[in-house]
C-alpha atoms as a PDB file:
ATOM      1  CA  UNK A   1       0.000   0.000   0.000  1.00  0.00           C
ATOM      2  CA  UNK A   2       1.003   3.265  -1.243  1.00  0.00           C
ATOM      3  CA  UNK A   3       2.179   6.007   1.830  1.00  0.00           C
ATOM      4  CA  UNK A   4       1.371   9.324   1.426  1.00  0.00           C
ATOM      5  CA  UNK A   5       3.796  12.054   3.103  1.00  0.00           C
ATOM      6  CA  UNK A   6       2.353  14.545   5.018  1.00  0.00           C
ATOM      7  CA  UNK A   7       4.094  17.124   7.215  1.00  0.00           C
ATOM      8  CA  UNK A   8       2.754  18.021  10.678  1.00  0.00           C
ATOM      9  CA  UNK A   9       2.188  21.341   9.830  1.00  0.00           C
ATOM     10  CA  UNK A  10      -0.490  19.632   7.292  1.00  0.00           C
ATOM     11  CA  UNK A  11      -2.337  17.937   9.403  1.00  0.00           C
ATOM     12  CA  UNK A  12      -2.499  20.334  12.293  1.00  0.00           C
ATOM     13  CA  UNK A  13      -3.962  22.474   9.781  1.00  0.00           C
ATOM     14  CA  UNK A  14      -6.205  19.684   8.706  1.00  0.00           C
ATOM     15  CA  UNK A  15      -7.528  18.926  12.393  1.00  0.00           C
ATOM     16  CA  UNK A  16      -8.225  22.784  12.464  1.00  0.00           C
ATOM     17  CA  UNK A  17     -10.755  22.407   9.811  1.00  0.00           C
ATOM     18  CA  UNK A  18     -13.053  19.788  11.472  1.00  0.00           C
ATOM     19  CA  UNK A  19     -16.035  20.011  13.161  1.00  0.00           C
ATOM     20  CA  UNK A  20     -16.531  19.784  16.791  1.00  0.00           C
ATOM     21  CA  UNK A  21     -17.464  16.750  16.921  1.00  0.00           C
ATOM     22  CA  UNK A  22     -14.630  15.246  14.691  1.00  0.00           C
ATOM     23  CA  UNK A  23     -12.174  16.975  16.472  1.00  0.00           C
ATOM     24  CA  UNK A  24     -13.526  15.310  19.830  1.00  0.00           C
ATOM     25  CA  UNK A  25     -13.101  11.810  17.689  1.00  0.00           C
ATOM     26  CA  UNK A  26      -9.617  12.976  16.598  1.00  0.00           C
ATOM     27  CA  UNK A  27      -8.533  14.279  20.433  1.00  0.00           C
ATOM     28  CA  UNK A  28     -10.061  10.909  21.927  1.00  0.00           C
ATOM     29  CA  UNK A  29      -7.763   8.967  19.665  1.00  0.00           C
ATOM     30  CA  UNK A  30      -4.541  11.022  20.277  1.00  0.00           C
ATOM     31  CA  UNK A  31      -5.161  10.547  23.993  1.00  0.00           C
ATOM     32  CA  UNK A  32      -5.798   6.543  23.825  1.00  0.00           C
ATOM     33  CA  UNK A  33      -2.716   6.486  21.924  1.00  0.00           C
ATOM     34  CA  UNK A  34      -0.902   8.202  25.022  1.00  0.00           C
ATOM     35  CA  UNK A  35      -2.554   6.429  27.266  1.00  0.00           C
ATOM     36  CA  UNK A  36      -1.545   2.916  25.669  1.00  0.00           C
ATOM     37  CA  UNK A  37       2.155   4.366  24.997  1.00  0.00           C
ATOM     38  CA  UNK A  38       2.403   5.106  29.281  1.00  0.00           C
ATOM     39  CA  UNK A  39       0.777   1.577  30.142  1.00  0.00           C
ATOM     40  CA  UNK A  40       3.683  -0.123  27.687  1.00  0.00           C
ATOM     41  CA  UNK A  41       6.466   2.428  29.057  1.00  0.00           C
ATOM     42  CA  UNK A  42       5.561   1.048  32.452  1.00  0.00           C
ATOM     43  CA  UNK A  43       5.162  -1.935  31.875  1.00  0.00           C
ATOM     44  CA  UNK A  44       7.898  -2.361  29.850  1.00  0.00           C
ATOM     45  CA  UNK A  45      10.816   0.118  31.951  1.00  0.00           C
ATOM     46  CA  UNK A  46      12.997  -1.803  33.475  1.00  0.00           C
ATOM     47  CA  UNK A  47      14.213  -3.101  29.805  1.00  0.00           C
ATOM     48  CA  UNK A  48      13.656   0.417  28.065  1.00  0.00           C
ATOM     49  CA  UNK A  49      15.928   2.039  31.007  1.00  0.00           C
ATOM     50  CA  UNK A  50      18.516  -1.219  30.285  1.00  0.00           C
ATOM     51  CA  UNK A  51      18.588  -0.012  26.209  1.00  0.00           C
ATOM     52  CA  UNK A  52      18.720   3.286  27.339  1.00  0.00           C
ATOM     53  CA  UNK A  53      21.949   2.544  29.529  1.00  0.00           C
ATOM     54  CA  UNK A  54      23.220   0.095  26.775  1.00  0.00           C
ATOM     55  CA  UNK A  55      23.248   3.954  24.679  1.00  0.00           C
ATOM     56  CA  UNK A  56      24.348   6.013  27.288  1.00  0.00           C
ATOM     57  CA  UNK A  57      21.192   7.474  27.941  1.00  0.00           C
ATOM     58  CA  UNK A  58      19.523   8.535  31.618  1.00  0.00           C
ATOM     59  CA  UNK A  59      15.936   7.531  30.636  1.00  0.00           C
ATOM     60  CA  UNK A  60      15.061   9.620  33.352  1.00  0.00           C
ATOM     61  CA  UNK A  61      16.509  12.902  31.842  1.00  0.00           C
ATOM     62  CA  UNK A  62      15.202  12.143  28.053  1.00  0.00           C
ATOM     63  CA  UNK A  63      12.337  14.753  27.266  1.00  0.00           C
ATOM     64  CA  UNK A  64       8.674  13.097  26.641  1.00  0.00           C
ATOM     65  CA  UNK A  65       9.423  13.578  23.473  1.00  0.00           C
ATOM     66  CA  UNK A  66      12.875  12.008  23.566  1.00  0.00           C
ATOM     67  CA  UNK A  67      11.093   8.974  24.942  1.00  0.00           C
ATOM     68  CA  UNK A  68       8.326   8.560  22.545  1.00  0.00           C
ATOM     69  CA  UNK A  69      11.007   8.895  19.838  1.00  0.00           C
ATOM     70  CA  UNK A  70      12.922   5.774  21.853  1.00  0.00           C
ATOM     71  CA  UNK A  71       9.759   3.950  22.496  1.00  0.00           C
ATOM     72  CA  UNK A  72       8.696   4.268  18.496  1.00  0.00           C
ATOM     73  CA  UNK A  73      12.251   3.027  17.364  1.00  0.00           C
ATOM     74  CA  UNK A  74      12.311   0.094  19.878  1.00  0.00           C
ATOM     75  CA  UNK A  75       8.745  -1.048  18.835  1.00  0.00           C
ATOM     76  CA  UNK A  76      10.304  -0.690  15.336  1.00  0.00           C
ATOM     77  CA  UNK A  77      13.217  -2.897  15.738  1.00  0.00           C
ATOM     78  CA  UNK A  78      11.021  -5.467  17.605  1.00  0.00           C
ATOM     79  CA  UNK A  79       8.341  -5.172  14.874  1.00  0.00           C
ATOM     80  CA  UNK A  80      11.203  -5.383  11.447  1.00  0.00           C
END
């Protein structure tokens, strides 16, 4: 299947152009998306803080975006 490249800037813009009611569809599925990424981060952090030390990384210090960034390239590795 064909992927399409969009930029963020796109689809922010995008998301600004739907209703209310779409954008409550569109928040509630960002936040179950968090929500899932936290329940795997904790129940996964005793081997995410090992890869982090494995890099030389404090996975205490990384930014939430930092750690999303790690979580998406381990579940990419696991998933290749």
């Amino acid at each position: 299947m064909p992927k399409i490249e969009v930029s963020d800037e796109q689809i922010l813009s995008c998301l600004e152009q739907l209703s209310p009611a779409a954008r409550r569809v569109a928040l509630a599925k960002l936040i179950g998306g968090l929500e899932r990424l936290d329940r795997m981060v904790e129940r996964n952090r005793g081997r995410i803080e090992a890869i982090c030390r494995e890099r030389g990384l404090d996975f205490s210090r990384l930014t939430e975006e930092e750690r999303e960034a790690l979580v998406d390239e381990i579940l990419h590795i696991s998933t290749s």
